[in-house]
Protein backbone atom coordinates (compact mmCIF):
# COMPACT_ATOMS: atom_id res chain seq x y z
CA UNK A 1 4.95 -15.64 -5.83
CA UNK A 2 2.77 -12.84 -4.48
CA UNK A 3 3.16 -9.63 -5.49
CA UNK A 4 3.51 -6.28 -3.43
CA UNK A 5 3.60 -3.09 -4.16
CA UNK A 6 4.65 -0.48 -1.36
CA UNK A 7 4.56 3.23 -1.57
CA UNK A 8 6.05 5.04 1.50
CA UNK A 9 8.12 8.26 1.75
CA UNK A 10 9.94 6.93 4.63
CA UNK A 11 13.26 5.48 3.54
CA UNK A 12 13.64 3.43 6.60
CA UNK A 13 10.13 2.33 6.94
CA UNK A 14 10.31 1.37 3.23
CA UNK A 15 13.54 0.10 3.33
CA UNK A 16 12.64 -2.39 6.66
CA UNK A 17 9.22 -3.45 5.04
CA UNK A 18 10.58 -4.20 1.84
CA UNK A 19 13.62 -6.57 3.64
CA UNK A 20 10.44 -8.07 6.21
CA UNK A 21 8.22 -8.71 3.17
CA UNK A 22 10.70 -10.44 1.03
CA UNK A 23 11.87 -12.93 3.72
CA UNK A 24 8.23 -13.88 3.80
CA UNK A 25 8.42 -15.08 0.07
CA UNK A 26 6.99 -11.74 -1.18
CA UNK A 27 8.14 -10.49 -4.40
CA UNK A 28 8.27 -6.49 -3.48
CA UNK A 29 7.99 -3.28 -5.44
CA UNK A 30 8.86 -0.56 -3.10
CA UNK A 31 8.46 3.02 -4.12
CA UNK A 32 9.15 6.33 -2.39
CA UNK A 33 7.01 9.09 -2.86
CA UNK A 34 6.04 10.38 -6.18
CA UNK A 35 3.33 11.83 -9.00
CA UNK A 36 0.50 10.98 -8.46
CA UNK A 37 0.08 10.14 -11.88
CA UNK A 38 3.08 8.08 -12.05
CA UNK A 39 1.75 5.70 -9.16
CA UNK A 40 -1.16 5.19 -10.45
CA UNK A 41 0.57 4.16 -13.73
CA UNK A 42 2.97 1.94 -11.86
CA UNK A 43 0.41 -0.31 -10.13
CA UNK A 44 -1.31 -0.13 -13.50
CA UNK A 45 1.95 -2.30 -14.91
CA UNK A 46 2.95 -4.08 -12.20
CA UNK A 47 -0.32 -5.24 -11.16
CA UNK A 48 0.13 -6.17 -7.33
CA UNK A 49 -2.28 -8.69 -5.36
CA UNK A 50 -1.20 -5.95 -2.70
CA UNK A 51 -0.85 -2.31 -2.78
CA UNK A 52 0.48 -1.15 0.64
CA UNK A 53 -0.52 2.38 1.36
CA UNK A 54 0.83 5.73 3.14
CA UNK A 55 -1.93 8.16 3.82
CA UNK A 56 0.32 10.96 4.51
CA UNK A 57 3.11 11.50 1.24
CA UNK A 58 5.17 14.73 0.79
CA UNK A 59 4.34 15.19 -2.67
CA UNK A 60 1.31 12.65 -3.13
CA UNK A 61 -1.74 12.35 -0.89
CA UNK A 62 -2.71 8.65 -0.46
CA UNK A 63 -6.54 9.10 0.15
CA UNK A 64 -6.58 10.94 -3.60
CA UNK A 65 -4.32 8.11 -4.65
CA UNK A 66 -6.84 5.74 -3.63
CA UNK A 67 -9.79 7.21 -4.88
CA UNK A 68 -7.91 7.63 -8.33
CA UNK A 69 -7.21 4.03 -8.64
CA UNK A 70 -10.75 3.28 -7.38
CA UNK A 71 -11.90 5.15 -10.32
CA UNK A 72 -9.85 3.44 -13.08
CA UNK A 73 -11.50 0.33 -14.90
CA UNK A 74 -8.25 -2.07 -14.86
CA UNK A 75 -7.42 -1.75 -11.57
CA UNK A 76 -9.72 -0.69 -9.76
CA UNK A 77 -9.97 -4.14 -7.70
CA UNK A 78 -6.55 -4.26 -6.75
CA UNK A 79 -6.14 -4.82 -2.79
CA UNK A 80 -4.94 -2.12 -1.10
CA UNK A 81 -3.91 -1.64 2.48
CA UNK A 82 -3.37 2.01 4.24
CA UNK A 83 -1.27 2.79 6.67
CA UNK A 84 -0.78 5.76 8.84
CA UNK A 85 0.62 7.19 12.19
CA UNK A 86 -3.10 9.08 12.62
CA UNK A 87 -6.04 6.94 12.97
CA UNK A 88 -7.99 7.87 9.56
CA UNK A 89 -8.96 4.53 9.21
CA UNK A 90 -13.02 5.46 8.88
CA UNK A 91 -11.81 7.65 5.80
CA UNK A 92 -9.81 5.10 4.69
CA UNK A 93 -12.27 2.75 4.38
CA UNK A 94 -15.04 4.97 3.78
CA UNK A 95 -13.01 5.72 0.12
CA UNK A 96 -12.55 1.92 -0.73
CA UNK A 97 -9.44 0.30 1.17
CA UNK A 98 -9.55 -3.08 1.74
CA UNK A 99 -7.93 -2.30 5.36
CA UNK A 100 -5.76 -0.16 7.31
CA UNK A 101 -2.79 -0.41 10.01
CA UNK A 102 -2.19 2.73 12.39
CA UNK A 103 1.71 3.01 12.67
CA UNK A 104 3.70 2.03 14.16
CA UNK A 105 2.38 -1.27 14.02
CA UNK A 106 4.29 -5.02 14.72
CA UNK A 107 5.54 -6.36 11.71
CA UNK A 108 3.14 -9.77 12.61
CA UNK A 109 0.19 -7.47 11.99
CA UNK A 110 1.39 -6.94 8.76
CA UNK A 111 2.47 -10.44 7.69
CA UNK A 112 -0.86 -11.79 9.23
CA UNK A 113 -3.00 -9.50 7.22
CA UNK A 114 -1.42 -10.28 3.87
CA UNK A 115 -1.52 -13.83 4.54
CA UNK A 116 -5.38 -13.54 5.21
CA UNK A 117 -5.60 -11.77 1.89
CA UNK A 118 -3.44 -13.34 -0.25
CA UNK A 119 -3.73 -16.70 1.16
């Protein structure tokens, strides 16, 4: 089973991904905002095939978040996809995402990007 890892500060949004993404055979780790430290540490254990992206966190910023696991030796591979409600998608992958969906987006989009990715 394929592994993702979500980081979102929206309850709802996390909550409804995390619900979509397990009745597509997903196993899900779903995680709210948080240290930026800590995050990187958690996708550092749980080693996703995904890591599912918000750019905009209260108390973490996901471009830093991305660079920072861009710059770590074990993990720095891992798949990540942004999202965000502002189109910052050239930054996004301009500092190493694999992709990027502007919110709101259908939850097919989602489901047929991980699919192309994690086969």
């Amino acid at each position: 089973m394929k592994k993702v890892m979500l980081v979102d500060d929206d309850l709802t949004m996390r909550s409804l991904l995390k619900t979509l993404l397990e009745l597509e055979g997903y196993q899900v780790i779903a995680k709210g905002d948080g240290d930026e430290n800590v995050l990187v540490e958690t996708v550092r254990q749980e080693k996703p095939n995904v890591l599912i992206l918000d750019v905009f966190l209260h108390r973490a910023n996901g471009l830093s978040l991305l660079h920072n696991i861009r710059q770590q030796a074990d993990i720095h591979d891992t798949t990540i996809l942004m999202t965000s409600g502002m189109d910052v998608k050239d930054q996004c992958i301009e500092n190493g995402a694999n992709g990027f969906l502007l919110k709101p987006y259908m939850p097919d989009e989602l489901t047929d990007w991980l699919r192309e990715i994690c086969g």
